[in-house]
N, C-alpha and C. Protein backbone atom coordinates (compact mmCIF):
# COMPACT_ATOMS: atom_id res chain seq x y z
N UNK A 1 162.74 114.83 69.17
CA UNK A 1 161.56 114.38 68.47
C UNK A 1 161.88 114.25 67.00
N UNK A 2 161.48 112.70 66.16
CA UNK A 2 161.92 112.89 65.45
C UNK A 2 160.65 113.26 64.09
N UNK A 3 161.12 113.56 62.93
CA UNK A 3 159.43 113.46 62.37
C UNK A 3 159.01 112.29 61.82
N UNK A 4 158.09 112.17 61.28
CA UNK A 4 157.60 111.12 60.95
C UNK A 4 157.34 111.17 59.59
N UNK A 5 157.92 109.67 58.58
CA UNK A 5 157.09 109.99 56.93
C UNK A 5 155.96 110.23 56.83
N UNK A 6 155.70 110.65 56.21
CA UNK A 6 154.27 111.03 55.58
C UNK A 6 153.51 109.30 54.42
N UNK A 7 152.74 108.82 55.18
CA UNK A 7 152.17 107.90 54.72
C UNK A 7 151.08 107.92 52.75
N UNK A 8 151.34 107.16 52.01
CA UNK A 8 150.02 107.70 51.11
C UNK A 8 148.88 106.68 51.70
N UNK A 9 147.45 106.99 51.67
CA UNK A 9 146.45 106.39 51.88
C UNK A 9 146.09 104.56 51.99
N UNK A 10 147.02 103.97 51.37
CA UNK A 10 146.81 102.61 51.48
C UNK A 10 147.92 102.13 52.34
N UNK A 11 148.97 103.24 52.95
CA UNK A 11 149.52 102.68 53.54
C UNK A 11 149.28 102.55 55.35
N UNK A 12 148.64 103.93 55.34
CA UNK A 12 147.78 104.35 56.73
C UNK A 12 146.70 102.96 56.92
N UNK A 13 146.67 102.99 58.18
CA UNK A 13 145.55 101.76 59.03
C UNK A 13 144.48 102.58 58.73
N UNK A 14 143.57 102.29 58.21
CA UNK A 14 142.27 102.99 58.21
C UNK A 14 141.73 102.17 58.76
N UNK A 15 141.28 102.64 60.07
CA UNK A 15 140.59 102.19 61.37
C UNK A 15 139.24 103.01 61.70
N UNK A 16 139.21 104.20 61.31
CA UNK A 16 138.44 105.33 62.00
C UNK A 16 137.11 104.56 61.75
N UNK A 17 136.29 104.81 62.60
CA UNK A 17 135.17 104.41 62.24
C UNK A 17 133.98 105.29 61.14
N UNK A 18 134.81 106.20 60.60
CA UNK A 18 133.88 106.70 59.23
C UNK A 18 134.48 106.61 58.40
N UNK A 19 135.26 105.54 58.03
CA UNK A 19 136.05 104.43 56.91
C UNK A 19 135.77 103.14 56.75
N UNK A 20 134.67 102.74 57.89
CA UNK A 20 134.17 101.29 58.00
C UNK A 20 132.81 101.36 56.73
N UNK A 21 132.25 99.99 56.62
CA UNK A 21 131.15 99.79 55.21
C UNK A 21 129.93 100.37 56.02
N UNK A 22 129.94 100.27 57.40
CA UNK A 22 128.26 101.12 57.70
C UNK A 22 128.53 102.24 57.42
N UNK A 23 129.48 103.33 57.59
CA UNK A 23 129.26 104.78 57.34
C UNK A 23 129.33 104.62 55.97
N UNK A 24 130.07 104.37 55.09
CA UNK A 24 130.19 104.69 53.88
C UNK A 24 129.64 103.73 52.90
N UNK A 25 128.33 104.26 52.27
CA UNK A 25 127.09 103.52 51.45
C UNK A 25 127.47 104.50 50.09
N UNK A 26 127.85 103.13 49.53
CA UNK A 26 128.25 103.34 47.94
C UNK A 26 126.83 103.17 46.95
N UNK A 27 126.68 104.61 46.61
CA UNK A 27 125.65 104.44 45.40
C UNK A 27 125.70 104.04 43.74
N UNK A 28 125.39 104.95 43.00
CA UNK A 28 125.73 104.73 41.92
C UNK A 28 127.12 105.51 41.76
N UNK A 29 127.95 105.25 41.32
CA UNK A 29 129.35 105.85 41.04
C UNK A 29 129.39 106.86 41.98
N UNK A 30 129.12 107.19 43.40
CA UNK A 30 129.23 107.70 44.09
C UNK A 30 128.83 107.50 45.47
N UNK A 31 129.77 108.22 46.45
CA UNK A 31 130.16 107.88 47.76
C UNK A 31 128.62 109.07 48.82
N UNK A 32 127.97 108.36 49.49
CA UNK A 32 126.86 109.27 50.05
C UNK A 32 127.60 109.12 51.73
N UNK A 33 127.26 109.70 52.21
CA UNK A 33 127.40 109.52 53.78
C UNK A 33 126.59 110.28 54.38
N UNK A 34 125.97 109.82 55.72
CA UNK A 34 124.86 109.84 56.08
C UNK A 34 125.12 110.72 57.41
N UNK A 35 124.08 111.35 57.51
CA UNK A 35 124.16 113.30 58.29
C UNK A 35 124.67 112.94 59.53
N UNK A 36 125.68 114.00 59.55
CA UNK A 36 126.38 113.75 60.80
C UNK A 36 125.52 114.65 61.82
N UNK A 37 125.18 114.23 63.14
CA UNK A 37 124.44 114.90 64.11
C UNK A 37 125.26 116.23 64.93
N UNK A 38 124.39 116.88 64.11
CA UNK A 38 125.47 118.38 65.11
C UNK A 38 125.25 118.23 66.87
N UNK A 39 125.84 119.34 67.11
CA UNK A 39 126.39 119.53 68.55
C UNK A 39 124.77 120.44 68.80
N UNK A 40 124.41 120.15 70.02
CA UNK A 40 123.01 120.49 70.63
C UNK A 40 122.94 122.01 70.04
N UNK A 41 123.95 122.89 70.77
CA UNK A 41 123.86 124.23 70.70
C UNK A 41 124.14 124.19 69.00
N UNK A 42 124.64 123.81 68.01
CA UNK A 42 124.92 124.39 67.14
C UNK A 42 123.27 124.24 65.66
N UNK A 43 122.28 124.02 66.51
CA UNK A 43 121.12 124.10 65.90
C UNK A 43 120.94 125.23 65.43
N UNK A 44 120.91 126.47 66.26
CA UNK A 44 120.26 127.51 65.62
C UNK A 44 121.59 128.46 66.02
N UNK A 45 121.06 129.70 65.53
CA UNK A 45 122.43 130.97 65.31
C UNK A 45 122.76 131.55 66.63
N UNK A 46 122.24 130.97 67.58
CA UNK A 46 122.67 131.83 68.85
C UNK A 46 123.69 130.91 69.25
N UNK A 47 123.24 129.59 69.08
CA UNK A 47 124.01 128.27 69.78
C UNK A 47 125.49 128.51 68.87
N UNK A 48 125.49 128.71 67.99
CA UNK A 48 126.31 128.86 67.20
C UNK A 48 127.65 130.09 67.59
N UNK A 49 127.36 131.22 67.55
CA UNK A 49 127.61 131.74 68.07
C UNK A 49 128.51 131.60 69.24
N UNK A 50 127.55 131.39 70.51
CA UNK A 50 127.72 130.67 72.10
C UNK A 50 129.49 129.39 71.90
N UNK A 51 128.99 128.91 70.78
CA UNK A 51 130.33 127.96 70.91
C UNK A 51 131.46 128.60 70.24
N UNK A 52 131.51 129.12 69.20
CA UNK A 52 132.66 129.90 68.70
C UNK A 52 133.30 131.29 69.73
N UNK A 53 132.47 131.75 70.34
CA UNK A 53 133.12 132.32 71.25
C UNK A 53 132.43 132.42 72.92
N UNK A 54 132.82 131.31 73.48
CA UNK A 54 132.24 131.03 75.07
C UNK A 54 132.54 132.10 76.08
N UNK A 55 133.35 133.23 75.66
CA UNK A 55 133.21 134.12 76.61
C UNK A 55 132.08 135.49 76.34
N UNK A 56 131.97 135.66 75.46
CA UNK A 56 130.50 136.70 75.19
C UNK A 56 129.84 136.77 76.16
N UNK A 57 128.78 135.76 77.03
CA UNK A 57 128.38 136.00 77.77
C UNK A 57 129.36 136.99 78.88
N UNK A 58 130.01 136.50 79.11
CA UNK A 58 131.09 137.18 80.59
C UNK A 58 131.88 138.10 80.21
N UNK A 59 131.57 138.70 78.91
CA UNK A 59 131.93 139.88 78.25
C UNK A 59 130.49 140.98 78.47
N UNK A 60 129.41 140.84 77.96
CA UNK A 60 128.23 140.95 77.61
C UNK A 60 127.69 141.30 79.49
N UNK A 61 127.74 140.33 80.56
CA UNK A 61 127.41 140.69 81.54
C UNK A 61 128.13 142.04 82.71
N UNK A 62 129.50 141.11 82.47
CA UNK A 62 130.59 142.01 83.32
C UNK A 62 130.14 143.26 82.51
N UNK A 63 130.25 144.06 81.43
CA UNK A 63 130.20 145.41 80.80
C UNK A 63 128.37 145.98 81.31
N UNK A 64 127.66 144.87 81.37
CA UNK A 64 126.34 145.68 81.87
C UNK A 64 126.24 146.13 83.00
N UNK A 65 126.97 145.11 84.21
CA UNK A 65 127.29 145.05 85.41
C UNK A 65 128.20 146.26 85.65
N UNK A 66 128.97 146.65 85.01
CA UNK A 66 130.01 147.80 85.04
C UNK A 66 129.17 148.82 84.67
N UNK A 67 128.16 148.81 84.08
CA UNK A 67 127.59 150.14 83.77
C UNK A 67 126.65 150.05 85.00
N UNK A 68 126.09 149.46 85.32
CA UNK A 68 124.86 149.59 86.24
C UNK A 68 126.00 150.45 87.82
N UNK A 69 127.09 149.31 87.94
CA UNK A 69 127.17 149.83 89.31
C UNK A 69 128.80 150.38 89.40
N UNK A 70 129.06 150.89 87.96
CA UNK A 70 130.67 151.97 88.22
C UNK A 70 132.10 150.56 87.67
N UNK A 71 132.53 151.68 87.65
CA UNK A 71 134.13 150.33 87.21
C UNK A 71 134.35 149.88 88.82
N UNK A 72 134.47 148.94 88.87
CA UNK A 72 135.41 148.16 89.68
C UNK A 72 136.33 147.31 89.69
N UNK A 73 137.83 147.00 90.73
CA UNK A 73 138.52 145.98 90.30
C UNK A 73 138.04 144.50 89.33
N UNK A 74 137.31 144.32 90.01
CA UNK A 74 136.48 142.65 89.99
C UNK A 74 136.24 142.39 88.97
N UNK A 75 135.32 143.62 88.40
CA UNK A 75 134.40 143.07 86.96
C UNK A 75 135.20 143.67 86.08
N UNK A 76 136.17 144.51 85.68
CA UNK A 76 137.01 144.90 85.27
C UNK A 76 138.20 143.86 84.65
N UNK A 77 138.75 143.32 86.19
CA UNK A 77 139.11 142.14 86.02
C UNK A 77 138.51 140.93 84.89
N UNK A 78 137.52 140.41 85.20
CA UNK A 78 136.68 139.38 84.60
C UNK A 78 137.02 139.65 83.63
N UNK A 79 136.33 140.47 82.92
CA UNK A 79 136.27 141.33 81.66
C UNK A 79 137.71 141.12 80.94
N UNK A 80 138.43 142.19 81.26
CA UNK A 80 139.75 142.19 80.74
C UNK A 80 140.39 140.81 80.08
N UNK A 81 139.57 139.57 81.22
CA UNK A 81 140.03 138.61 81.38
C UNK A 81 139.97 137.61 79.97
N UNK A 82 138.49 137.90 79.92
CA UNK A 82 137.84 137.03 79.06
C UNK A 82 138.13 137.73 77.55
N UNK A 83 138.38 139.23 77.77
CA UNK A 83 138.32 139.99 76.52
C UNK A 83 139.95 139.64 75.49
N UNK A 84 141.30 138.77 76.68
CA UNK A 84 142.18 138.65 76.50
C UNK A 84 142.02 137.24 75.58
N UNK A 85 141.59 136.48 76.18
CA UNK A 85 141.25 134.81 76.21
C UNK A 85 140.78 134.88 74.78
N UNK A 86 139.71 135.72 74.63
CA UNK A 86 138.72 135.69 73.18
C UNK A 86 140.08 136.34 72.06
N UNK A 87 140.95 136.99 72.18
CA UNK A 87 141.98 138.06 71.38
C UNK A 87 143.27 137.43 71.39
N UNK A 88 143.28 136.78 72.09
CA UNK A 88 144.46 135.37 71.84
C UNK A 88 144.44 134.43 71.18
N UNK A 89 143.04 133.82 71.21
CA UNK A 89 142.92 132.62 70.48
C UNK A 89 142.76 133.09 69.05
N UNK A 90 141.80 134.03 69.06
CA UNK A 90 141.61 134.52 67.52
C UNK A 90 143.03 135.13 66.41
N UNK A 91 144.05 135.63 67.07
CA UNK A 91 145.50 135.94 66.57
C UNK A 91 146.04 134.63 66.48
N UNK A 92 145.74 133.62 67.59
CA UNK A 92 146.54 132.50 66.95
C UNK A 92 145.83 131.73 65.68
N UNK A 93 144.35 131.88 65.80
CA UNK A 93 143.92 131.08 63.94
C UNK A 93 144.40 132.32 63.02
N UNK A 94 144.50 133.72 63.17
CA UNK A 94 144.76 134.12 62.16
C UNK A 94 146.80 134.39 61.87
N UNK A 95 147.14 133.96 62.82
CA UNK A 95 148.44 133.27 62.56
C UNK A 95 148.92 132.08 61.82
N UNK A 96 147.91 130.68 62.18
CA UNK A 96 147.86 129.73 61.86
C UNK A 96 147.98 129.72 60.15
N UNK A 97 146.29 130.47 60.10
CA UNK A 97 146.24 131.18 58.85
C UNK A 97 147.20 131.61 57.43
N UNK A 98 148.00 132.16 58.00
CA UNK A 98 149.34 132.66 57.40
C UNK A 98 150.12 131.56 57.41
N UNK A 99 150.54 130.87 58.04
CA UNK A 99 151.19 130.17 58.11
C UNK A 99 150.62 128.79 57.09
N UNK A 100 149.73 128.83 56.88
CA UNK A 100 149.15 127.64 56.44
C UNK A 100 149.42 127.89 54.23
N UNK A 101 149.29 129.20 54.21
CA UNK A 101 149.42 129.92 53.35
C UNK A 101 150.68 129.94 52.55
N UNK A 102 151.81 130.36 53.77
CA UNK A 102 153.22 129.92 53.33
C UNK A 102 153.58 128.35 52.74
N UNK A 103 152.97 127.51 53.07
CA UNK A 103 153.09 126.05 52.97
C UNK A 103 153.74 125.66 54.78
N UNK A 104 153.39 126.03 55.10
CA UNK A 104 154.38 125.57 56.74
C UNK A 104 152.87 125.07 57.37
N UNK A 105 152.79 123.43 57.51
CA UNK A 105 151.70 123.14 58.14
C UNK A 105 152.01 122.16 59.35
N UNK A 106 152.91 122.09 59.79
CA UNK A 106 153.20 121.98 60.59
C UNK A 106 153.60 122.68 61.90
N UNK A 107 153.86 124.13 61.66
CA UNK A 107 153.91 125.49 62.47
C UNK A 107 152.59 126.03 62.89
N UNK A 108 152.07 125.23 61.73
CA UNK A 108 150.05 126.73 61.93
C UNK A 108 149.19 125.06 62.37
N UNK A 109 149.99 123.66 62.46
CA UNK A 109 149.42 122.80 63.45
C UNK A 109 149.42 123.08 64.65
N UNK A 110 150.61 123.55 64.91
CA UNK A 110 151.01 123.32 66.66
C UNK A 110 150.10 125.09 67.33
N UNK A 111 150.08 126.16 66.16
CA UNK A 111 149.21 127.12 66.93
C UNK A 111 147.78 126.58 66.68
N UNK A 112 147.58 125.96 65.95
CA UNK A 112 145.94 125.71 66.13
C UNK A 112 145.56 124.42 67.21
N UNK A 113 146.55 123.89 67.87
CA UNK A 113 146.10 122.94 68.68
C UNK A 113 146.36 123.91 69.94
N UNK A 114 147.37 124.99 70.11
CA UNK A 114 146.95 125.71 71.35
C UNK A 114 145.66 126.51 71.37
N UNK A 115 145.05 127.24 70.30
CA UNK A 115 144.01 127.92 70.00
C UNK A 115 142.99 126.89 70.60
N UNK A 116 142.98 125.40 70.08
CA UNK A 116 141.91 124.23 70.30
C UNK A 116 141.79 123.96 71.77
N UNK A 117 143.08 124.30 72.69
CA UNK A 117 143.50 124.09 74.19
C UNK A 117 142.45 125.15 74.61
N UNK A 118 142.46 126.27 74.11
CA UNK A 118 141.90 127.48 74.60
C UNK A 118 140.13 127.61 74.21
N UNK A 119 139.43 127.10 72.89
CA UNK A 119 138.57 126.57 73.02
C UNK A 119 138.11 125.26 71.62
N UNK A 120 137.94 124.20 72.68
CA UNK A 120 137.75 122.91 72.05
C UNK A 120 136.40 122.66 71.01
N UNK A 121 135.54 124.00 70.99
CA UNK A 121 134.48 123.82 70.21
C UNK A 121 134.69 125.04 68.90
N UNK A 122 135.88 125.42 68.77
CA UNK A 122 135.79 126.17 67.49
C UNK A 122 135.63 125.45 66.55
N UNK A 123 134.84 126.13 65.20
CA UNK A 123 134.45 125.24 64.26
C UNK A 123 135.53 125.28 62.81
N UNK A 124 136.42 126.75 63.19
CA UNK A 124 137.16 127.44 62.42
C UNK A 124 138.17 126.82 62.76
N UNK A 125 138.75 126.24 63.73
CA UNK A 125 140.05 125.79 64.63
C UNK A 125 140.09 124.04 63.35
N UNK A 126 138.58 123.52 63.73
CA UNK A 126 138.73 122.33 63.34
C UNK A 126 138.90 121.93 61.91
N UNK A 127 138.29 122.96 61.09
CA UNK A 127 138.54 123.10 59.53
C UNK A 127 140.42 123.48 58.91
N UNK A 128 141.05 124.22 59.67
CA UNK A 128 141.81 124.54 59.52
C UNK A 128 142.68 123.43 59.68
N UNK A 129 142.88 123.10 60.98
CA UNK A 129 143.37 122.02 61.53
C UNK A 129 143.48 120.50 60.66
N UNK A 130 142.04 120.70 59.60
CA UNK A 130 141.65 119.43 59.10
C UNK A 130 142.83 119.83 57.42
N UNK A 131 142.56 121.01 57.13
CA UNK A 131 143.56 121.15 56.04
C UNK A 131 144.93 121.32 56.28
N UNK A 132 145.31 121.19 57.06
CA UNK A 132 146.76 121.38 57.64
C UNK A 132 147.49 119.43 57.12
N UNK A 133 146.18 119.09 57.92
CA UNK A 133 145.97 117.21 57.87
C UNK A 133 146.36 116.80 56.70
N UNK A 134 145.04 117.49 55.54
CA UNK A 134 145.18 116.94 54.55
C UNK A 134 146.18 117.40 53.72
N UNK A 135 147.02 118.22 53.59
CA UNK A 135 148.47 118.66 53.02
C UNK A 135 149.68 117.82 53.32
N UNK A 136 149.94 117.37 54.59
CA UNK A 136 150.85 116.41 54.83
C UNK A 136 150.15 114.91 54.41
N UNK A 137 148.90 114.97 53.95
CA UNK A 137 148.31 113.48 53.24
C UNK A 137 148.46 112.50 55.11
N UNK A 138 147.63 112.89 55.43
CA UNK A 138 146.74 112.55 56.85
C UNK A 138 145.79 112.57 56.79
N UNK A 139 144.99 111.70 55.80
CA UNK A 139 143.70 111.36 55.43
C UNK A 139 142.42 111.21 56.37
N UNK A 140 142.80 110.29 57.68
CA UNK A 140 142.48 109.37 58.48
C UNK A 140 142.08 110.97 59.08
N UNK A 141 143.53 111.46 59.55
CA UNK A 141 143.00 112.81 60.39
C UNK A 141 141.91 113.61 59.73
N UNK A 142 142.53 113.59 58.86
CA UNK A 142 141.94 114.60 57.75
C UNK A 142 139.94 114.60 57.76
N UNK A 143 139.97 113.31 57.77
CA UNK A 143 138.31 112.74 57.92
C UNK A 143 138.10 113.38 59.09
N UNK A 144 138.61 112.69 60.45
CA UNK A 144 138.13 113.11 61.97
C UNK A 144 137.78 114.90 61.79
N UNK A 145 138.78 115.65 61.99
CA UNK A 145 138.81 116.92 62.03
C UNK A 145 137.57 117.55 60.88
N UNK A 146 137.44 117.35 60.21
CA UNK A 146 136.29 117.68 59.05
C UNK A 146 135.08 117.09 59.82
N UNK A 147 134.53 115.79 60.46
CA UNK A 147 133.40 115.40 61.12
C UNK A 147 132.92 116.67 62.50
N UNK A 148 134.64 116.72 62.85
CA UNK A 148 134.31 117.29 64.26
C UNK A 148 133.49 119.17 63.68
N UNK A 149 133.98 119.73 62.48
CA UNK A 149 133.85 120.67 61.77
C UNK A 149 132.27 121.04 61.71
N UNK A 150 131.77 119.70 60.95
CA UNK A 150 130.39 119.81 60.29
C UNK A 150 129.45 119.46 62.14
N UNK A 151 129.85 118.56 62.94
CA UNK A 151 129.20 118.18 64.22
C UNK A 151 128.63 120.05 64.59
N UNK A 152 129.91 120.64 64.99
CA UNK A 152 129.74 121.48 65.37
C UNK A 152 129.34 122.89 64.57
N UNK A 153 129.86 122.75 63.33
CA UNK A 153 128.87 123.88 62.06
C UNK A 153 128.34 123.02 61.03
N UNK A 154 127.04 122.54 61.61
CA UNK A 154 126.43 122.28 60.11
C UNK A 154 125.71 122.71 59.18
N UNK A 155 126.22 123.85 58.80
CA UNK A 155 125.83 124.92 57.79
C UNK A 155 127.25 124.63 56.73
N UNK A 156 128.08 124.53 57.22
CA UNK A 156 129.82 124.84 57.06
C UNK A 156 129.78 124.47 55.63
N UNK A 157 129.23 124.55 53.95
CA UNK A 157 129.43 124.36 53.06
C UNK A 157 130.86 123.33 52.56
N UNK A 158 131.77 124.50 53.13
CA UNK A 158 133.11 124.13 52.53
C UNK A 158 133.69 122.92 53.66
N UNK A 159 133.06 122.56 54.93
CA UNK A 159 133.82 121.48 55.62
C UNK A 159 132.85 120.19 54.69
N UNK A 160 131.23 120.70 54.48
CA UNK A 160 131.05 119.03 53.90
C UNK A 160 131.54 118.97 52.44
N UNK A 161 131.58 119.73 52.01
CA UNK A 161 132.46 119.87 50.62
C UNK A 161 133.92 118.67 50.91
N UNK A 162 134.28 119.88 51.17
CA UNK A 162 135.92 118.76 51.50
C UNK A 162 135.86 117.37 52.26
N UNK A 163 134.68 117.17 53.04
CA UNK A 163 134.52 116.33 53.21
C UNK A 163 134.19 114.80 52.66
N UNK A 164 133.47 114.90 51.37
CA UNK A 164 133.04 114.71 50.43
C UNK A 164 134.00 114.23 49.65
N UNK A 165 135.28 114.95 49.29
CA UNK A 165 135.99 114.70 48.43
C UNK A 165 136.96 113.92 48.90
N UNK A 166 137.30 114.19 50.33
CA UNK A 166 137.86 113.07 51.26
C UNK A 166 137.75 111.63 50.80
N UNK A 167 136.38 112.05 51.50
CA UNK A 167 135.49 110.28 51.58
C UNK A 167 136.46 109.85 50.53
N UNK A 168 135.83 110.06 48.90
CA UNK A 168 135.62 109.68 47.89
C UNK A 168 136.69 109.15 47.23
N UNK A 169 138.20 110.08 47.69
CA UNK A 169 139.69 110.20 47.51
C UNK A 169 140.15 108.87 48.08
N UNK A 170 139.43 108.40 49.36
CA UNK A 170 140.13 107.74 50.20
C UNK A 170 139.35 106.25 49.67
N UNK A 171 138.28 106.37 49.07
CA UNK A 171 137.22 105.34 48.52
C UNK A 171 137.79 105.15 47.64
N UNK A 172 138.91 105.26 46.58
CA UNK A 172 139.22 105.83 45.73
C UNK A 172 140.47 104.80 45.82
N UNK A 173 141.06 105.13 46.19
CA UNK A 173 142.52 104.82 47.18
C UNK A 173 142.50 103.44 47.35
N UNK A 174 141.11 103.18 48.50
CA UNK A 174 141.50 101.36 48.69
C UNK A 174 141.01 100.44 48.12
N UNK A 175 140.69 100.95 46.33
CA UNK A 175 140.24 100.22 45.30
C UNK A 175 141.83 100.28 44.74
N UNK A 176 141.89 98.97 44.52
CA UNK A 176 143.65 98.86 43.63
C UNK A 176 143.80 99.74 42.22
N UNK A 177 143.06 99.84 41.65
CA UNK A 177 142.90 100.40 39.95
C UNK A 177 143.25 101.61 40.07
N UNK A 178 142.59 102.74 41.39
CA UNK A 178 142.98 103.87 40.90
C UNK A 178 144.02 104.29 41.13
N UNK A 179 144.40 105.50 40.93
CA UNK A 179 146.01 105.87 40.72
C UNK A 179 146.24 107.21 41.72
N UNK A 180 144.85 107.08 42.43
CA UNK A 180 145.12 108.55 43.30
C UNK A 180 146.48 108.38 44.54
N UNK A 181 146.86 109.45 44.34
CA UNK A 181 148.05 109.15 45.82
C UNK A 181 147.85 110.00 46.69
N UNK A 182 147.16 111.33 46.16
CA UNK A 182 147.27 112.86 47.33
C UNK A 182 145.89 113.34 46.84
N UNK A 183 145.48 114.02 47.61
CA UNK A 183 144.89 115.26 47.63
C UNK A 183 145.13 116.76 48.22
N UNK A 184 144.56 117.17 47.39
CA UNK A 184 145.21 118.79 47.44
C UNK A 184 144.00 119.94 47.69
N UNK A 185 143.73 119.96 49.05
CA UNK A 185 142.66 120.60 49.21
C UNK A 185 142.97 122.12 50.15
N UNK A 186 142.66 122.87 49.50
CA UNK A 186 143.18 124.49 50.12
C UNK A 186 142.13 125.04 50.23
N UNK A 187 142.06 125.65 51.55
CA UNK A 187 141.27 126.67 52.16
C UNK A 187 141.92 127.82 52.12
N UNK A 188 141.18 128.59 51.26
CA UNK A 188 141.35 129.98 51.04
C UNK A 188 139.62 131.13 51.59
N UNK A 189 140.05 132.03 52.13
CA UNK A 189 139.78 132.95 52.79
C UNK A 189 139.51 134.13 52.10
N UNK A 190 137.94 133.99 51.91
CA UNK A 190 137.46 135.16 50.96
C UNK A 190 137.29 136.85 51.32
């Protein structure tokens, strides 16, 4: 496998469809974009919740179930199961993490797309994932992964933030005059 250059912004196909003139309505000296529709469950704080970690329930039942009627193989099993699943994925974002930290974003890519294998609605997976993007100047990605962010947390301050500056970078970009080539957007962990 070999790698691939790293493109600057006018040289990438900007195809995505939240780079086309309907999503992006230019105001006065500034770039607006128009509310992205979250994910059903991620309305209120339970839904929220429910998607960042899909095994709770079958954590939450199996342990009531174990109290009501004694340990057994079965629910024991389950349990263990799901308690593994939830403690795997979470070591691999906070691996990723580190790694992202060192400057190695291509190492804390490939664990956050197994973390994403394990569950496809983290909202933490997709932010991360999206700054990993935007460090190697993967704009295009960089946009997607930030949409999929805010779809599924739209509270997420810092995904429409960066999002924002995206847009604007990349608005920025396929006007000939300006002189932008990169952006440099770091997620740091308070």
């Amino acid at each position: 496998m070999t790698a691939r250059p790293y493109k600057t912004i006018s040289q990438q196909r900007l195809t995505h469809n939240s780079l086309s003139a309907d999503v992006l309505k230019v105001g006065k000296d500034k770039v607006t974009r128009p509310r992205i529709r979250p994910h059903r469950l991620a309305t209120h704080q339970l839904g929220r919740i429910l998607l960042q970690m899909p095994e709770l329930p079958v954590i939450l039942v199996g342990g009531l179930w174990m109290m009501q009627t004694g340990l057994n193989v079965i629910n024991s099993f389950i349990c263990l199961t799901a308690i593994v699943w939830f403690l795997s994925r979470t070591f691999l974002l906070q691996h990723a993490e580190k790694l992202l930290g060192k400057s190695r974003y291509h190492d804390a890519a490939k664990y956050i797309h197994v973390a994403l294998k394990l569950n496809p609605n983290n909202a933490k997976a997709w932010l991360l994932l999206a700054c990993s993007a935007s460090q190697r100047n993967q704009f295009d990605w960089t946009i997607r992964y930030l949409e999929r962010t805010c779809y599924l947390e739209p509270n997420n301050i810092v995904a429409q933030s960066m999002l924002n500056a995206i847009s604007q970078l990349v608005r920025k970009e396929a006007e000939p005059h300006c002189g932008f080539r990169f952006a440099v957007v770091e997620y740091k962990v308070i």
